[in-house]
Each structure stands twice: as structure tokens, then as C-alpha cells.
Protein backbone atom coordinates (compact mmCIF):
# COMPACT_ATOMS: atom_id res chain seq x y z
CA UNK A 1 90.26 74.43 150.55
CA UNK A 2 90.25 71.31 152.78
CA UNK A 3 87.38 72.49 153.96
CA UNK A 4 85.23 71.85 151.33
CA UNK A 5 86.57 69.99 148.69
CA UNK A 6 87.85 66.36 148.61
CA UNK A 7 90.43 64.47 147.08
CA UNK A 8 90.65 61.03 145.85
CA UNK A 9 93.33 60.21 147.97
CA UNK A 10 95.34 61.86 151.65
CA UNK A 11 97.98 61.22 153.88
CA UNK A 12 97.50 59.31 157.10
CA UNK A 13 98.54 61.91 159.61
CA UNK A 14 101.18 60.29 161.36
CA UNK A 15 102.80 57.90 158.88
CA UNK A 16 101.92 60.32 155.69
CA UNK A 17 101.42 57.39 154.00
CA UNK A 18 98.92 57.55 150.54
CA UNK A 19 95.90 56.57 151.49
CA UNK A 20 92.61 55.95 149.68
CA UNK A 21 89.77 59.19 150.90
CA UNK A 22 87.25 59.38 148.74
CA UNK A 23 88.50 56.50 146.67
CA UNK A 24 87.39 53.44 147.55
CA UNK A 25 90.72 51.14 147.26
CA UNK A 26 94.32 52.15 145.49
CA UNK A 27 94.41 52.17 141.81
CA UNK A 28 94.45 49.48 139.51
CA UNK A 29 97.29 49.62 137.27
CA UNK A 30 97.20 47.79 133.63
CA UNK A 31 99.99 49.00 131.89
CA UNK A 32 99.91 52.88 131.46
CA UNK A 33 96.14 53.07 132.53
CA UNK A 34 94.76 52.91 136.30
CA UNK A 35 91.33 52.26 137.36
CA UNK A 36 90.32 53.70 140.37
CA UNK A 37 86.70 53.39 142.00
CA UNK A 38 85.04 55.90 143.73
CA UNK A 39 82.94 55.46 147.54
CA UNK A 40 79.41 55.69 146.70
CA UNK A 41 78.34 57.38 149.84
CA UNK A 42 79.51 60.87 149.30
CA UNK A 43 77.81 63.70 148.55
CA UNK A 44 78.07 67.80 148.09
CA UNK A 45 76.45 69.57 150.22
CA UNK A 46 73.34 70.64 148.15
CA UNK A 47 72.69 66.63 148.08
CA UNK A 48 74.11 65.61 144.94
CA UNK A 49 76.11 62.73 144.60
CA UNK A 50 80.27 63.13 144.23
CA UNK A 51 80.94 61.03 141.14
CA UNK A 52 82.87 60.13 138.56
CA UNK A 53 81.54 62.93 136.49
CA UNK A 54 82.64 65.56 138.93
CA UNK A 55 86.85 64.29 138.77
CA UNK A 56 86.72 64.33 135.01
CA UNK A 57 85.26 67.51 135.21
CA UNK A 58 88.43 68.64 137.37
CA UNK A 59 90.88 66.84 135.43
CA UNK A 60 89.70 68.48 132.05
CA UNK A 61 89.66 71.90 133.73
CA UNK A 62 93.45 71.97 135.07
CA UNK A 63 94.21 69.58 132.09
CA UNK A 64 92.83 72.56 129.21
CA UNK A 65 93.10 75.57 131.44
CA UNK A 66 96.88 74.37 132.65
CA UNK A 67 95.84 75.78 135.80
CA UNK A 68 98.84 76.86 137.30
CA UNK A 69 98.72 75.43 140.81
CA UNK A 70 98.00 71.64 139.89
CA UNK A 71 99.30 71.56 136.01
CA UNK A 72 102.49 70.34 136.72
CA UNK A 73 100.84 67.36 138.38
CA UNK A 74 98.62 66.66 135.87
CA UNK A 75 101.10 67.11 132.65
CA UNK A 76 101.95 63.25 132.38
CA UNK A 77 98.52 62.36 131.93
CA UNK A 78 97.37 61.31 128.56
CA UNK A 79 92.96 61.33 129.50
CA UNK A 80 90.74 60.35 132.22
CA UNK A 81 87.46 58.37 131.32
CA UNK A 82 84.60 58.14 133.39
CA UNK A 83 83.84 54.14 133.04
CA UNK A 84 80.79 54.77 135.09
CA UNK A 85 79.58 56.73 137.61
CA UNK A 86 81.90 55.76 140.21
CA UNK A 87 85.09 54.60 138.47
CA UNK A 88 87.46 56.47 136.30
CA UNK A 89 91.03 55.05 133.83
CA UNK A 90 93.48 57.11 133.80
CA UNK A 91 95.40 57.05 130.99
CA UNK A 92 99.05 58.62 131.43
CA UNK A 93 101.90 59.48 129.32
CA UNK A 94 103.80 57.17 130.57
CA UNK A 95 104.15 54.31 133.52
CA UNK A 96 102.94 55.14 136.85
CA UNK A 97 105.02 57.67 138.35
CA UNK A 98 105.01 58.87 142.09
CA UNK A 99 104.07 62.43 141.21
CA UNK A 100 100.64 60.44 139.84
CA UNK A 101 100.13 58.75 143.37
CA UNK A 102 100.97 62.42 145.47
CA UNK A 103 99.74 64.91 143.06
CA UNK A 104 97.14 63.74 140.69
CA UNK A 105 95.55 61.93 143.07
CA UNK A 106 95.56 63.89 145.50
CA UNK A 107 94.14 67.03 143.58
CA UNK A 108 90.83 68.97 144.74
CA UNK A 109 87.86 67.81 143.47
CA UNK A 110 85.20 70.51 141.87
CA UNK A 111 81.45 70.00 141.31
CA UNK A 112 80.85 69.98 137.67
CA UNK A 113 77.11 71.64 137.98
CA UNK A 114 78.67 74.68 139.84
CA UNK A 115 81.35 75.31 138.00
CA UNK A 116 80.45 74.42 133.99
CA UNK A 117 78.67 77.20 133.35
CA UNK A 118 81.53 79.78 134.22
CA UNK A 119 83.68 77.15 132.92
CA UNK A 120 82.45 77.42 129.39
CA UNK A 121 82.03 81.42 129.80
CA UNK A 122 85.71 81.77 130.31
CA UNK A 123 86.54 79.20 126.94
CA UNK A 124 84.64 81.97 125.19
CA UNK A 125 86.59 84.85 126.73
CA UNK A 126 89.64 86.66 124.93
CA UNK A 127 91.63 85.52 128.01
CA UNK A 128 90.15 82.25 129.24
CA UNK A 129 93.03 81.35 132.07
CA UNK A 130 92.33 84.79 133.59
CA UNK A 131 88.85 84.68 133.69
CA UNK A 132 88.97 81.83 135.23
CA UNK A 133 91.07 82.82 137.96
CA UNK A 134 89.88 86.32 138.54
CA UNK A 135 86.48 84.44 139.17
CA UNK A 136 85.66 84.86 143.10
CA UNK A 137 83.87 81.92 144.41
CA UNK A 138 81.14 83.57 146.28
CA UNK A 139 79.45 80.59 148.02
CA UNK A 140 81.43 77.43 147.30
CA UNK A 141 79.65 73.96 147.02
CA UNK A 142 80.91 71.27 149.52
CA UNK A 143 81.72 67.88 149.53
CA UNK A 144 84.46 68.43 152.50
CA UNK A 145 83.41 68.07 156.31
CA UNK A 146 82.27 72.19 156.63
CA UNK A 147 79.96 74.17 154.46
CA UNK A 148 79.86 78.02 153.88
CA UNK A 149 77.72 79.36 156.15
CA UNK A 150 78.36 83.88 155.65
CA UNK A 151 81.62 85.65 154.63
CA UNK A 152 81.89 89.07 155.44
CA UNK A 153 84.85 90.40 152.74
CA UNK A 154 87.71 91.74 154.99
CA UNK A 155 86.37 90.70 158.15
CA UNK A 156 85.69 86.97 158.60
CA UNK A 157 84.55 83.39 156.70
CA UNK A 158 81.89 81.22 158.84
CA UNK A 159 81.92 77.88 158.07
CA UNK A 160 79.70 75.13 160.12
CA UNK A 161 80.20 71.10 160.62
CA UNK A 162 78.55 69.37 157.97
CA UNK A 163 76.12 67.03 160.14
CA UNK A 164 76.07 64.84 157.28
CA UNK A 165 79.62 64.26 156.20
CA UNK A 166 80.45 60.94 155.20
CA UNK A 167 83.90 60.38 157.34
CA UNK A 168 82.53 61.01 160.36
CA UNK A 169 85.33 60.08 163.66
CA UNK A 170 88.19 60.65 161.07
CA UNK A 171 90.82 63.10 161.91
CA UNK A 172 90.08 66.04 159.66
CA UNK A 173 93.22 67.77 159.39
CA UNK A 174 94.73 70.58 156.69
């Protein structure tokens, strides 16, 4: 999924040290909230921006869907407001914990346009969870350094460089 989606935050591949990726310095911590602020530079591959919008967007989804993969990282936090289009607070449960700096932040990252339309389809489905998951991403939107280029189902995915990814000369590892 690396290959498409971002995260807030990585690890620096020797060190594995938390370090900020598309966030644009370590949160800001004020009590139980955190600030963080977003680069300004990125975009999905269509050509919209990666914003603010587009975290809250994931955080609601795992946060009301308990999505099963990232829920457990998400559980201690309280809300996240978009404060504008590139910063978000953070409200959580309680104090800042470590599973905030290595698992919240460091969750996927969606694009709200191509995904709040199914989205709100599977909040009015008898079983919302499931028809979320049984959904099969057929050409996903990119903000990572590839894009979807053809998949052939049983055969083979082709994926191609994304000539304008924003960390180009970074390691791009995962």
C-alpha cells in the first residue's frame, strides 16, 4: 500500500527513528491535543492537493467503521479537527502515548473524493463494515511515489514512477 498512499509520519531506514513524511515538523503537544501541519507540496495523482481534509477523512473512517487493521491504533483518540487546510488537533483520550507517535501517525492516508461516495453507500448498508471491506479497489488514487498503471486479476499489477512525486532522491522503501 506503500505504493500509493502516504502517511503523516515513517521510519528513517537505518535508525527507525519517527520521522516527519508528509508532515511538515513533529506534533505540537498542548495538553491532550497535538497540532500537526501538513507539507503543502503534495498531491494525488489526479492533481489534487493532499490536505487536511483527506486525514480527517481517514481518521473518521477507521474511527466509525473500527476498521480492523488500524482500530486499535486509533481507539485512544477522542477527534481530529481540520484547523485548516493543512493542519489538523488531535484530540486523544488521554496524554500522548507512543502507540499515537507509531500507529496513528503513521496510518495510510485515503483521498476523501474517491472514497466518500462508497463510504456513505456502505453507512446505508445492513452490514456497513463488510461492505466496506468486500469493496475491491479497482484503480486506486495515489499520493505515494507509483501510480496504477493495468492489473490483470490473477496475473500481474503494473505500477509506473510517478514523475511528479514530491520526495524525489528519498529512499522509498516498504
Amino acid at each position: 500500500m506503500g505504493w500509493f498512499y502516504e502517511t503523516l509520519y515513517t521510519r528513517e531506514p537505518i535508525s527507525k527513528k519517527v520521522i516527519p513524511w508528509v508532515a511538515e515538523g513533529y506534533p505540537q503537544f498542548s495538553g491532550k491535543a497535538a497540532i500537526v501541519k501538513m507539507k503543502r507540496e503534495i498531491t494525488w495523482d489526479d492533481g489534487t492537493p493532499l490536505t487536511a481534509w483527506d486525514v480527517k477523512f481517514t481518521a473518521d473512517l477507521i474511527m466509525d467503521f473500527k476498521i480492523p487493521r488500524y482500530i486499535s491504533d486509533w481507539e485512544f483518540i477522542e477527534k481530529v479537527e481540520v484547523v485548516d487546510d493543512y493542519t489538523l488537533k488531535f484530540t486523544l483520550k488521554v496524554g500522548c502515548t507512543p502507540l499515537f507517535q507509531v500507529g496513528t501517525l503513521m496510518s495510510i492516508i485515503v483521498q476523501k473524493k474517491a472514497w466518500e461516495k462508497l463510504v456513505q453507500q456502505a453507512k446505508e448498508s445492513k452490514a456497513p463494515l463488510r461492505t466496506l471491506l468486500d469493496y475491491q479497489v479497482k484503480r486506486p488514487v495515489s499520493a505515494g511515489p507509483f501510480s496504477f498503471s493495468e492489473w490483470v486479476k490473477g496475473s500481474y499489477l503494473k505500477i509506473v514512477a510517478r514523475k511528479d512525486y514530491w520526495a524525489k532522491g528519498k529512499e522509498v522503501a516498504g
